[in-house]
C-alpha atoms as a PDB file:
ATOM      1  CA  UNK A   1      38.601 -73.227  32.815  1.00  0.00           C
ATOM      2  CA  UNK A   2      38.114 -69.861  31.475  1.00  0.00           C
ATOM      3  CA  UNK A   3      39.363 -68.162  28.378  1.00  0.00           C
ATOM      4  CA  UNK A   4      42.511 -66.272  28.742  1.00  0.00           C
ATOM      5  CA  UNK A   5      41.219 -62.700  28.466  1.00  0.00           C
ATOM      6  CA  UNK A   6      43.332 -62.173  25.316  1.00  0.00           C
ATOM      7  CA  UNK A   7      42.543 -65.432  23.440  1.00  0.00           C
ATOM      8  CA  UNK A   8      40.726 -64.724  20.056  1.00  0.00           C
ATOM      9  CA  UNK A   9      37.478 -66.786  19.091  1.00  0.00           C
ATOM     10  CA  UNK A  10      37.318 -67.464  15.357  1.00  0.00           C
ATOM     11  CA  UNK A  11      34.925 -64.628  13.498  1.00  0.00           C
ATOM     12  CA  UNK A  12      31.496 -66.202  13.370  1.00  0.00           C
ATOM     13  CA  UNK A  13      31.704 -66.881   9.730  1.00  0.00           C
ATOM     14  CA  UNK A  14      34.459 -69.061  10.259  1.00  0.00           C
ATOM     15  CA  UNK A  15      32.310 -71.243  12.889  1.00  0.00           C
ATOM     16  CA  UNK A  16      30.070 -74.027  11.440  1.00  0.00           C
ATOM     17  CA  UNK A  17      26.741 -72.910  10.569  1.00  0.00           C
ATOM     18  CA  UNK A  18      23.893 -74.527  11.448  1.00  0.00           C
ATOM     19  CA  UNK A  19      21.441 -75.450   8.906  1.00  0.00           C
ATOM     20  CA  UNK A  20      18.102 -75.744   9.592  1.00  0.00           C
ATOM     21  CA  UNK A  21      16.270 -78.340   7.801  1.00  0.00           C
ATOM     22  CA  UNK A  22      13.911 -76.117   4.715  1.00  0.00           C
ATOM     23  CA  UNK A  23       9.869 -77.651   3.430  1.00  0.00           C
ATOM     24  CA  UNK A  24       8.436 -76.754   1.156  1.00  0.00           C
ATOM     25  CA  UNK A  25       5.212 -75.372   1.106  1.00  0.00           C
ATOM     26  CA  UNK A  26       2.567 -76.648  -1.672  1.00  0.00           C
ATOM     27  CA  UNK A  27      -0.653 -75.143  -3.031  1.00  0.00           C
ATOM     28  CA  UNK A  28      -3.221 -77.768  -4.060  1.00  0.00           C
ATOM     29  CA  UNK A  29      -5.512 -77.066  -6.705  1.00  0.00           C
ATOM     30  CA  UNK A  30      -9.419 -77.792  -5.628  1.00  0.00           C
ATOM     31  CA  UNK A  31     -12.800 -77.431  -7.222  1.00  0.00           C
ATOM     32  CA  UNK A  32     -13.936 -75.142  -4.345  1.00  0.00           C
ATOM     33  CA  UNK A  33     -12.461 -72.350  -4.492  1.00  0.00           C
ATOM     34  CA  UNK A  34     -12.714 -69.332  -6.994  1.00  0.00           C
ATOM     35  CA  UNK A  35      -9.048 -68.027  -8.566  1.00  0.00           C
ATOM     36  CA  UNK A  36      -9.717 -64.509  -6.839  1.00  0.00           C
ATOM     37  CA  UNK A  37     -10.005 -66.191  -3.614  1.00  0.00           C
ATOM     38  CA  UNK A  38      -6.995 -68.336  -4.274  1.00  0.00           C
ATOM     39  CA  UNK A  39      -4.904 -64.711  -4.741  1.00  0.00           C
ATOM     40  CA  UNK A  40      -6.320 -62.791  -2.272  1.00  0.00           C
ATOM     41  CA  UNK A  41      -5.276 -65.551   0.104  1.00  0.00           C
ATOM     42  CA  UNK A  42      -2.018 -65.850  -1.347  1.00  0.00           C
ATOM     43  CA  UNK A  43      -0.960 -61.906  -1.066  1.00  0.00           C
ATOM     44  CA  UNK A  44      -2.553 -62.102   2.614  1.00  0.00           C
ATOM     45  CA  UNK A  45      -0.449 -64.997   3.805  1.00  0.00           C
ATOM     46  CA  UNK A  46       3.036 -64.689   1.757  1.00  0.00           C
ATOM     47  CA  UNK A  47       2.691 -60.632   0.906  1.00  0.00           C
ATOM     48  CA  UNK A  48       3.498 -61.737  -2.485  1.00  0.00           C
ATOM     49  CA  UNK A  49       2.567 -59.170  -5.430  1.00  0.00           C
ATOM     50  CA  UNK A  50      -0.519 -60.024  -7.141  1.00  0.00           C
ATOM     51  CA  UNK A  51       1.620 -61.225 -10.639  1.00  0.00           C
ATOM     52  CA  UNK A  52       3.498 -63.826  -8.181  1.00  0.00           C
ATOM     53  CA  UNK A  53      -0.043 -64.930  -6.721  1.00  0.00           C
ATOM     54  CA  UNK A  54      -1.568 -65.456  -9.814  1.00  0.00           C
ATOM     55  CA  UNK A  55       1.273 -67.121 -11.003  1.00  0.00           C
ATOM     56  CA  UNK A  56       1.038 -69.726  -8.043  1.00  0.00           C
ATOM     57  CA  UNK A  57      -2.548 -69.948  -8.313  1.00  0.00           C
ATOM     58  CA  UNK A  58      -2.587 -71.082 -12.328  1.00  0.00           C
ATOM     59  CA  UNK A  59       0.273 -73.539 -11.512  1.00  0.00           C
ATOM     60  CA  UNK A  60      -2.063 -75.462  -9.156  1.00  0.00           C
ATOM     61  CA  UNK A  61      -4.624 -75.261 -11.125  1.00  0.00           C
ATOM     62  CA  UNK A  62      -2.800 -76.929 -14.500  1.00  0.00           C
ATOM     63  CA  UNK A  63      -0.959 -79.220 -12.997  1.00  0.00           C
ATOM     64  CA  UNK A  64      -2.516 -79.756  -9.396  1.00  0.00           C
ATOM     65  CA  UNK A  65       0.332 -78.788  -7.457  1.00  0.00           C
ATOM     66  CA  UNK A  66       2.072 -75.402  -6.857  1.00  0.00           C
ATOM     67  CA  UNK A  67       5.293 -74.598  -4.931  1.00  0.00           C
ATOM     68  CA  UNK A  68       4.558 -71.820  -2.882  1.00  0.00           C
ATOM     69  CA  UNK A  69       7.966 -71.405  -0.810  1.00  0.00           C
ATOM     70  CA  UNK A  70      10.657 -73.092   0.822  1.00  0.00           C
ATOM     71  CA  UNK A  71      11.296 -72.161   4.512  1.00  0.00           C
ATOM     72  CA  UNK A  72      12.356 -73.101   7.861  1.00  0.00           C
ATOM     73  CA  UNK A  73       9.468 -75.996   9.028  1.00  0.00           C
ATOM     74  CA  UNK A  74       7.824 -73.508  12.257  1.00  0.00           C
ATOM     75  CA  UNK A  75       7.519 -70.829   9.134  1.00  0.00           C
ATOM     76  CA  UNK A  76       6.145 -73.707   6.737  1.00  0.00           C
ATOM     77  CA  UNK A  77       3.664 -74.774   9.191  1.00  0.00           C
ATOM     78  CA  UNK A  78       2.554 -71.788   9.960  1.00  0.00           C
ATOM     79  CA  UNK A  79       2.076 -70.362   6.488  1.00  0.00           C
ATOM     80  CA  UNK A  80       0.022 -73.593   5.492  1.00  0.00           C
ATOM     81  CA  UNK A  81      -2.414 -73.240   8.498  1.00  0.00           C
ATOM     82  CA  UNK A  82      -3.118 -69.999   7.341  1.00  0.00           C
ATOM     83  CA  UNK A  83      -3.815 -71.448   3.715  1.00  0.00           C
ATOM     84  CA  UNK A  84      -6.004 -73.949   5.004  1.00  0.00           C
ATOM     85  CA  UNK A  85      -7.140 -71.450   7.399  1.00  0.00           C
ATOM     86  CA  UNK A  86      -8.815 -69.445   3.667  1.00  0.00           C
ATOM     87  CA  UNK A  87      -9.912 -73.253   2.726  1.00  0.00           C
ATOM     88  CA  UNK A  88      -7.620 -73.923   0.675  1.00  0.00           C
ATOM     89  CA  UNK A  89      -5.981 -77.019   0.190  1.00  0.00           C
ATOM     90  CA  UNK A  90      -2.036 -76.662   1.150  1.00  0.00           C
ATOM     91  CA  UNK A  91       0.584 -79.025   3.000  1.00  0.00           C
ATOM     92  CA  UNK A  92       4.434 -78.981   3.597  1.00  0.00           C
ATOM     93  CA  UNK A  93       7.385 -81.497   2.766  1.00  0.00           C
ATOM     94  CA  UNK A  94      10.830 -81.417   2.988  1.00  0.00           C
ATOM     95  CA  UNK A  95      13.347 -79.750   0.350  1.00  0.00           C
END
């Protein structure tokens, strides 16, 4: 049955969102790669500014492991095959 043509929906921000499930994407550090590399990859794939890059890259390095972002998991896959894409070591995991 249709809607009476003066029936009111609720405004959308009223309506239950749908959240879609965030991962994380990580930056391993390897033995491989050189630090400039690991930037210039960075600011390629994310568009980050070189500070933020560099600031990923020396997290990896010191403690193995960087967070690089946390997005939707099509976005999160995508960014990490373009990582490994530069050879680097990256993967995803859920928030």
């Amino acid at each position: 049955m249709a809607a009476h043509p003066l029936t009111k929906t609720a405004p959308v921000a009223d309506r239950e969102k749908i959240v879609m499930p965030r991962f994380k994407v990580l930056l391993h550090n390897d033995d491989v790669n050189s630090m400039e590399h690991v930037v210039m990859s960075l600011r390629k794939v994310f568009r980050f500014d070189e500070q933020e890059c560099v600031r990923i890259m020396i997290e990896a390095h010191n403690n193995g492991l960087a967070l690089c972002i946390v997005e939707p998991l099509e976005q999160a896959e995508h960014h990490r095959d373009q990582l490994l894409s530069f050879s680097l070591v990256a993967s995803i995991e859920p928030e």
